[in-house]
PDB file of N, CA and C in Angstrom:
ATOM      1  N   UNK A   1     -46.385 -20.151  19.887  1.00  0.00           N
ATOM      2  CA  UNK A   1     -47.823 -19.967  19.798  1.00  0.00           C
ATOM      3  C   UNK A   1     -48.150 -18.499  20.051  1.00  0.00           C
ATOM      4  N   UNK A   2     -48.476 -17.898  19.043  1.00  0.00           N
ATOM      5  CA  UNK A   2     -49.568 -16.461  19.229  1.00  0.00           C
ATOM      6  C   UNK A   2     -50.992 -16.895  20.000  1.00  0.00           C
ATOM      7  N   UNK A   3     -51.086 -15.453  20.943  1.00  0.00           N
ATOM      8  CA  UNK A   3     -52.729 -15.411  21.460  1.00  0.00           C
ATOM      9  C   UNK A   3     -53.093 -13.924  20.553  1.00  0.00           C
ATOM     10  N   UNK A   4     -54.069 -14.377  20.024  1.00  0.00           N
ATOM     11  CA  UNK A   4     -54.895 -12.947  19.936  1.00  0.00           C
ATOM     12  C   UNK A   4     -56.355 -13.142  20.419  1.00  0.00           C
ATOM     13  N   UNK A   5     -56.592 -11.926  20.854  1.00  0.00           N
ATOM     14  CA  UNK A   5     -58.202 -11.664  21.662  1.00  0.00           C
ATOM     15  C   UNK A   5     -58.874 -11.043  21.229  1.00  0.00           C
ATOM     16  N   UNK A   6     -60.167 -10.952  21.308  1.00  0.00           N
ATOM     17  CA  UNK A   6     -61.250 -10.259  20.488  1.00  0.00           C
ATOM     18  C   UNK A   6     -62.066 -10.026  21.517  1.00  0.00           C
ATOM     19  N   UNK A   7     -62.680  -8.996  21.771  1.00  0.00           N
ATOM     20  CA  UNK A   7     -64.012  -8.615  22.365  1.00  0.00           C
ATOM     21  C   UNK A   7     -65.287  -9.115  21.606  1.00  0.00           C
ATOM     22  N   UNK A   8     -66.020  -9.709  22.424  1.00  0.00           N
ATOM     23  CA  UNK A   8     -67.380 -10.054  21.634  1.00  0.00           C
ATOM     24  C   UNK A   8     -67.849  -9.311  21.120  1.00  0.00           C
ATOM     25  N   UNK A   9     -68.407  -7.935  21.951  1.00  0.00           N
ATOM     26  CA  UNK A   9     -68.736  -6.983  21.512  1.00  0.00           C
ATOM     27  C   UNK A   9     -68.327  -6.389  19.917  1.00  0.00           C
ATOM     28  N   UNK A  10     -66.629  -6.418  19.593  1.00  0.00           N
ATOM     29  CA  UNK A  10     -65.984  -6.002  18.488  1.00  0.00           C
ATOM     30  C   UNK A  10     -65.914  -6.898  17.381  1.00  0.00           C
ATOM     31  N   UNK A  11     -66.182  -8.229  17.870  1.00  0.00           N
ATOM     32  CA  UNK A  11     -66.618  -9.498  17.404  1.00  0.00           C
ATOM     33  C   UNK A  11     -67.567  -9.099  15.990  1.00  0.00           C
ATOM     34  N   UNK A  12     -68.399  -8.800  15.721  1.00  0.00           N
ATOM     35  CA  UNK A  12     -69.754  -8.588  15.368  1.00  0.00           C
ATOM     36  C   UNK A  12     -68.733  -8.244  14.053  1.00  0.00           C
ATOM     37  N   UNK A  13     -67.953  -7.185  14.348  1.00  0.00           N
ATOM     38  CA  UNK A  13     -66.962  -6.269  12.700  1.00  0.00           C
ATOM     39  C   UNK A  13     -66.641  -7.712  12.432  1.00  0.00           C
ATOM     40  N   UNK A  14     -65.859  -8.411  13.209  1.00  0.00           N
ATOM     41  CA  UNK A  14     -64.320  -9.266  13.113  1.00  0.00           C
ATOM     42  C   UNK A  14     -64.763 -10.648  12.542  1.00  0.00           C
ATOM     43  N   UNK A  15     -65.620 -11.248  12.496  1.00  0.00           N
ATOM     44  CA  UNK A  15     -65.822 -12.283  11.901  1.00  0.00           C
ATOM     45  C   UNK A  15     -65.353 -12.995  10.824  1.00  0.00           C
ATOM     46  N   UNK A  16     -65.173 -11.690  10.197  1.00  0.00           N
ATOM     47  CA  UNK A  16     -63.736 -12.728   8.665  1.00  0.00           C
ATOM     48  C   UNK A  16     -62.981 -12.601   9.397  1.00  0.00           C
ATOM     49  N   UNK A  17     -62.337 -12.299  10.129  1.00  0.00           N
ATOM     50  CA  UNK A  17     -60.891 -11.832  10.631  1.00  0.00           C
ATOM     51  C   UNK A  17     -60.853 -13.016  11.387  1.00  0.00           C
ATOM     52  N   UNK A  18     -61.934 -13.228  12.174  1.00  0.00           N
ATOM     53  CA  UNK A  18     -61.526 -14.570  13.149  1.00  0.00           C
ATOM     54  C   UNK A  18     -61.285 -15.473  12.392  1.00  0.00           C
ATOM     55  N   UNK A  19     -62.476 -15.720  11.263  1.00  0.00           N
ATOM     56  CA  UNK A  19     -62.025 -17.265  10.086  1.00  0.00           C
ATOM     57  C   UNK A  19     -60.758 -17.538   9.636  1.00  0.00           C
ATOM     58  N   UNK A  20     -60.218 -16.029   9.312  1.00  0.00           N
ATOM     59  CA  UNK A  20     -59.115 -16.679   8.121  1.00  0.00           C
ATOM     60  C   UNK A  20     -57.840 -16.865   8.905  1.00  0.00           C
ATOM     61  N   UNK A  21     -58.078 -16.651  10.625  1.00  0.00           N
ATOM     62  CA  UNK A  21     -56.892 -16.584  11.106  1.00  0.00           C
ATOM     63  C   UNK A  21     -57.059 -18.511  11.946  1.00  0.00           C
ATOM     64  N   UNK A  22     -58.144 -18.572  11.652  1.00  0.00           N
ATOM     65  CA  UNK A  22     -58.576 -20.097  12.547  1.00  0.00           C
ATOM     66  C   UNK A  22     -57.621 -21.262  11.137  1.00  0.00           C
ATOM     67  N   UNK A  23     -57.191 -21.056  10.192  1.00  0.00           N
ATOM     68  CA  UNK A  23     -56.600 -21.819   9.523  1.00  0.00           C
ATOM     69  C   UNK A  23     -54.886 -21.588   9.837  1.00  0.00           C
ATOM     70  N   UNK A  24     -54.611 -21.041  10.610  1.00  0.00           N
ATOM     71  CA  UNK A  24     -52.842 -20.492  10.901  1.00  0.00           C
ATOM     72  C   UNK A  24     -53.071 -21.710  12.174  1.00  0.00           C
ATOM     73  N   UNK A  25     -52.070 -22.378  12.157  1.00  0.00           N
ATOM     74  CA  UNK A  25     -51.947 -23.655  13.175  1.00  0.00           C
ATOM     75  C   UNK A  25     -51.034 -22.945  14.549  1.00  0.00           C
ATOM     76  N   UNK A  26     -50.448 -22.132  14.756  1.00  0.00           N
ATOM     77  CA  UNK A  26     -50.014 -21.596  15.699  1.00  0.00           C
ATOM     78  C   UNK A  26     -50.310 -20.762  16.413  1.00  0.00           C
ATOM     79  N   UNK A  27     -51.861 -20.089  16.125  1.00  0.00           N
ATOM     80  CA  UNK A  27     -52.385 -18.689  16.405  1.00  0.00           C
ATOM     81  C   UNK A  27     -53.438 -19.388  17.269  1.00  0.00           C
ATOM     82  N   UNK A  28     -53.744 -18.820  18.819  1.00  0.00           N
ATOM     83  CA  UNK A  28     -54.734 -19.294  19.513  1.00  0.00           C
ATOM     84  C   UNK A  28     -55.824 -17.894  19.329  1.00  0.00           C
ATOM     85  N   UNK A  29     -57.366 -18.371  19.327  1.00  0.00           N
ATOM     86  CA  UNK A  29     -58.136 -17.325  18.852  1.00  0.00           C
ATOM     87  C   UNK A  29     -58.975 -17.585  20.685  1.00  0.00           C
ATOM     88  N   UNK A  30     -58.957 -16.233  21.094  1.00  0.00           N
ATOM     89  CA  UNK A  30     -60.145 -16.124  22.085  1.00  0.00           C
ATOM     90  C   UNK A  30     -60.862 -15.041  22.181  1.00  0.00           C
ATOM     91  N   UNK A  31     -61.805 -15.490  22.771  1.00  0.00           N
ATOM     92  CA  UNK A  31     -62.963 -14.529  23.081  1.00  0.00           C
ATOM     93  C   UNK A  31     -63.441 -14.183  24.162  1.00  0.00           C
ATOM     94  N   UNK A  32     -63.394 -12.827  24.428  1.00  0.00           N
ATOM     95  CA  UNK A  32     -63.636 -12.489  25.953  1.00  0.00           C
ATOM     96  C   UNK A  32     -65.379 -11.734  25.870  1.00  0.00           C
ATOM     97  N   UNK A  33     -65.770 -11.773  26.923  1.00  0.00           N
ATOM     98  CA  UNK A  33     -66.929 -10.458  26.656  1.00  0.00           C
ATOM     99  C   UNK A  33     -67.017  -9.117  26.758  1.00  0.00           C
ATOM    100  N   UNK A  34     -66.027  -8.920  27.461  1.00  0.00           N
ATOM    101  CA  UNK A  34     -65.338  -7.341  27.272  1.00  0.00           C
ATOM    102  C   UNK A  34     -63.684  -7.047  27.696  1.00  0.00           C
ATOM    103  N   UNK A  35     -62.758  -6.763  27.342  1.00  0.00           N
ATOM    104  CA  UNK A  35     -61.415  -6.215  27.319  1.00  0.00           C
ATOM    105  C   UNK A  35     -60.904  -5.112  27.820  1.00  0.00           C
ATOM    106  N   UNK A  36     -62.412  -3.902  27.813  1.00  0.00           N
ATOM    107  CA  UNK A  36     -62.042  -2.576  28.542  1.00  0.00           C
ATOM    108  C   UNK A  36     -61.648  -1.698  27.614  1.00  0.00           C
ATOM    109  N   UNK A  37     -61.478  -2.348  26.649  1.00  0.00           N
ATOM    110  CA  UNK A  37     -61.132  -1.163  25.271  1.00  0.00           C
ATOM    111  C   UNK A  37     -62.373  -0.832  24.914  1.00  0.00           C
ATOM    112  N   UNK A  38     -63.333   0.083  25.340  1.00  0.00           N
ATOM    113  CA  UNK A  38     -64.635   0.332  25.298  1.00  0.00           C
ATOM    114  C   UNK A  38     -64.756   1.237  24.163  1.00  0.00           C
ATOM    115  N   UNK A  39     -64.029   2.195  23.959  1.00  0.00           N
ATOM    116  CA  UNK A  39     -63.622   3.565  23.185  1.00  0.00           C
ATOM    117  C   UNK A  39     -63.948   2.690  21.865  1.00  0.00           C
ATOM    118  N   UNK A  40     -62.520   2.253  22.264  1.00  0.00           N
ATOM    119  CA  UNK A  40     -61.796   1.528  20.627  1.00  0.00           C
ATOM    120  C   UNK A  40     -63.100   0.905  20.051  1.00  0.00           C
ATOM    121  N   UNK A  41     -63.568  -0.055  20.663  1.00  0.00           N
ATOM    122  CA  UNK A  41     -64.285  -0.894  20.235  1.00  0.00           C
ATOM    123  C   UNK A  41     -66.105  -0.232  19.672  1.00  0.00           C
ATOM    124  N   UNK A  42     -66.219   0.393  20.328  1.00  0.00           N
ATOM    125  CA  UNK A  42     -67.297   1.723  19.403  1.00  0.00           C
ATOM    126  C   UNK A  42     -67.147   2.292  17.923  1.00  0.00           C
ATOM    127  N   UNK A  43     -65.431   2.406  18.233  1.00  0.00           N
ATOM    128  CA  UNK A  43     -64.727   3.809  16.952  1.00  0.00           C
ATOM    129  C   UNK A  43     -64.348   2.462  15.595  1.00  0.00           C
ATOM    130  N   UNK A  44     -63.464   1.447  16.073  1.00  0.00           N
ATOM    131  CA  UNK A  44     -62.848   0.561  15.503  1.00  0.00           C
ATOM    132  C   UNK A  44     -62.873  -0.612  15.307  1.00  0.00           C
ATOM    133  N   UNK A  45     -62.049  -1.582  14.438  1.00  0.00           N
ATOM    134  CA  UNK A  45     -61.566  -3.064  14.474  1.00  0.00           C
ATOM    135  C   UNK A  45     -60.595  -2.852  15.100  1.00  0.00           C
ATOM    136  N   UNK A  46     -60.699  -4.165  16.566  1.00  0.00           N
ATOM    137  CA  UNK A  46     -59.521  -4.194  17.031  1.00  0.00           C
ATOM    138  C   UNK A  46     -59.205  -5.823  17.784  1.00  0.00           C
ATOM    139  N   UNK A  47     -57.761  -6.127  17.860  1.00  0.00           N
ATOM    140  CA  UNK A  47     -57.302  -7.183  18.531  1.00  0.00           C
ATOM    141  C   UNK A  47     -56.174  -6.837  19.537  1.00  0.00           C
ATOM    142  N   UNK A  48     -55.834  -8.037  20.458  1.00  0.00           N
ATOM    143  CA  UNK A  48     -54.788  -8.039  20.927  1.00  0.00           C
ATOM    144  C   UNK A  48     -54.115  -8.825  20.803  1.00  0.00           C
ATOM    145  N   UNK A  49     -53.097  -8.767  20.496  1.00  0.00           N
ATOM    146  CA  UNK A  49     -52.186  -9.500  19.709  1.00  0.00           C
ATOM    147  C   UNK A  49     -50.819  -9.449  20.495  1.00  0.00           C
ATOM    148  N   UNK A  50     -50.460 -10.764  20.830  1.00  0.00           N
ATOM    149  CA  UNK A  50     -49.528 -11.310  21.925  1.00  0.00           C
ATOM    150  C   UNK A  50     -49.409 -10.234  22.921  1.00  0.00           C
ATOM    151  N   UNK A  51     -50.444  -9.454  23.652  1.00  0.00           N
ATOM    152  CA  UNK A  51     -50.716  -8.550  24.501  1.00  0.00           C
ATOM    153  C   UNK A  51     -50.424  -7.022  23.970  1.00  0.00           C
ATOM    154  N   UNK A  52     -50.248  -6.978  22.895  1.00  0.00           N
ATOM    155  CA  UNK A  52     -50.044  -5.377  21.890  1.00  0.00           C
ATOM    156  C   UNK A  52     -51.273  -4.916  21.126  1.00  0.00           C
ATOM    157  N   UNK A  53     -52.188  -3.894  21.581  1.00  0.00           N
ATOM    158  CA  UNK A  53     -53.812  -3.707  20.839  1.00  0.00           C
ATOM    159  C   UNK A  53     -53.143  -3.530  19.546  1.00  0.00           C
ATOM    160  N   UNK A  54     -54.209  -4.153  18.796  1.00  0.00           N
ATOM    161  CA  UNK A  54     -53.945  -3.556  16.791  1.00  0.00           C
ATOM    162  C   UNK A  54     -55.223  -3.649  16.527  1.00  0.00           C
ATOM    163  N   UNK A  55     -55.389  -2.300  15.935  1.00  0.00           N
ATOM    164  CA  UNK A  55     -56.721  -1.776  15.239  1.00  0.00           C
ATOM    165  C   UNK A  55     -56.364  -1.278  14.432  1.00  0.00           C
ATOM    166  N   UNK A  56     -57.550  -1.022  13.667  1.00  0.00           N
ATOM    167  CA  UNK A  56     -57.824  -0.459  11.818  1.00  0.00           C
ATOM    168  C   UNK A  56     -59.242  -0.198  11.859  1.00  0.00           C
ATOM    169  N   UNK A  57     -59.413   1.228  10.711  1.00  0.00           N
ATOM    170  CA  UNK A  57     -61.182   1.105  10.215  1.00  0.00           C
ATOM    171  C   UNK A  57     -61.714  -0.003   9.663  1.00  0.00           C
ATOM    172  N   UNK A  58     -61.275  -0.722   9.054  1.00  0.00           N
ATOM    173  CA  UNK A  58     -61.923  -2.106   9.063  1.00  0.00           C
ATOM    174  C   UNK A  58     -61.368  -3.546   8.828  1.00  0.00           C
ATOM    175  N   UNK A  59     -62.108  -4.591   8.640  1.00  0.00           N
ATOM    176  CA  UNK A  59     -61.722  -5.929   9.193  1.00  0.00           C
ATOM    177  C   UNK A  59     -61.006  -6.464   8.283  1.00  0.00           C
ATOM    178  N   UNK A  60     -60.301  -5.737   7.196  1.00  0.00           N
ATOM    179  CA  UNK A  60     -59.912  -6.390   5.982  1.00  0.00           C
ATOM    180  C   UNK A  60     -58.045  -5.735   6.277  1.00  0.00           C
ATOM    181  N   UNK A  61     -58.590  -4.227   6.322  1.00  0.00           N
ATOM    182  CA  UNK A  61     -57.159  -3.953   7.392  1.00  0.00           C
ATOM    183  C   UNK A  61     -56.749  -4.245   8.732  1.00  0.00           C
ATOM    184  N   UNK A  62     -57.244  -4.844   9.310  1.00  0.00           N
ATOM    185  CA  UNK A  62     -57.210  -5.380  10.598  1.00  0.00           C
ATOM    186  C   UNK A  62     -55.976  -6.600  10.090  1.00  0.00           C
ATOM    187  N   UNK A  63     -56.768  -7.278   9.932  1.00  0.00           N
ATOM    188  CA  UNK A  63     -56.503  -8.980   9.405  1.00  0.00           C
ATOM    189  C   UNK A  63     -54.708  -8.504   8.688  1.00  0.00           C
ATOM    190  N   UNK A  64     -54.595  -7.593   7.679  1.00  0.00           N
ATOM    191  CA  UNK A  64     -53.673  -7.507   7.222  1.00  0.00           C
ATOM    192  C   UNK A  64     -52.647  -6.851   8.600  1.00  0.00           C
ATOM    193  N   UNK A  65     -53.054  -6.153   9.319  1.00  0.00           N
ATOM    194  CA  UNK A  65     -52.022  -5.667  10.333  1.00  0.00           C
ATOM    195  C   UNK A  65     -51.723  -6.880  11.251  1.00  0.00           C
ATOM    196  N   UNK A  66     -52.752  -7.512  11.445  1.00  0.00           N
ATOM    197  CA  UNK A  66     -52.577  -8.766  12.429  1.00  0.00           C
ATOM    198  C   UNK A  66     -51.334  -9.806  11.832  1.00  0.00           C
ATOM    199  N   UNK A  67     -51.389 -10.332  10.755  1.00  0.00           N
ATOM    200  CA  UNK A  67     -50.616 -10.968  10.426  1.00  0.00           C
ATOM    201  C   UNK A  67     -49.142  -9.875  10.512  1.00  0.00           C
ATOM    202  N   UNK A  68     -49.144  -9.320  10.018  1.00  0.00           N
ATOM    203  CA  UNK A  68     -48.193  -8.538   9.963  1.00  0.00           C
ATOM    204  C   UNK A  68     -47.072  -8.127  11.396  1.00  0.00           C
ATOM    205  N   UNK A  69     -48.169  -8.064  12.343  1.00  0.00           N
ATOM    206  CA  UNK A  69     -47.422  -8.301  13.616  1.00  0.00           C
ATOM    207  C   UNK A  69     -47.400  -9.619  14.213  1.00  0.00           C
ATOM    208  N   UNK A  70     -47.410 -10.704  13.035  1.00  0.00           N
ATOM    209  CA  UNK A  70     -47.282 -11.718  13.784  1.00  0.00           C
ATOM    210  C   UNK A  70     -46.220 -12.818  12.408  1.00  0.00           C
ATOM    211  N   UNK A  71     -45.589 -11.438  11.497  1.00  0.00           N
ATOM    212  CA  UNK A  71     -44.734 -11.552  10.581  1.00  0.00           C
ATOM    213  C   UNK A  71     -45.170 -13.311  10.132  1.00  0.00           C
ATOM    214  N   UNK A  72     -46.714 -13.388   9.149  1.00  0.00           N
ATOM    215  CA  UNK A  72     -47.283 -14.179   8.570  1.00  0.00           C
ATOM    216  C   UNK A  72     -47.417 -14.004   7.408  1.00  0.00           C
TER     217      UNK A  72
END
């Protein structure tokens, strides 16, 4: 089982990103209200992903890096 986390706050970009990953049966999706990645989350799309941050300028490259570190 993968965890990846999302800031609410970063939430707002990530919304496809959360959908298309809610159909992967092994991937747990949560949501915190803040993570502390304050920077990131101003500048970027970002997750944490089995405790490793992954960000991109946006949610379409996000999604593709996410899977990618989660070799999907």
């Amino acid at each position: 089982m993968h965890t990846i986390e999302f800031c609410k706050g970063n939430l707002r970009n990530n919304k496809k990103v959360w959908k298309a990953l809610e159909s992967y049966g092994n991937v747990e999706l949560v949501d915190y209200g803040c993570l502390g990645y304050c920077g990131n989350c101003f500048e970027e799309s970002f997750a944490i992903v089995d405790g490793v941050l992954v960000s991109s300028t946006d949610a379409d490259q996000l999604l593709d890096k996410i899977l990618s570190a989660l070799e999907l």
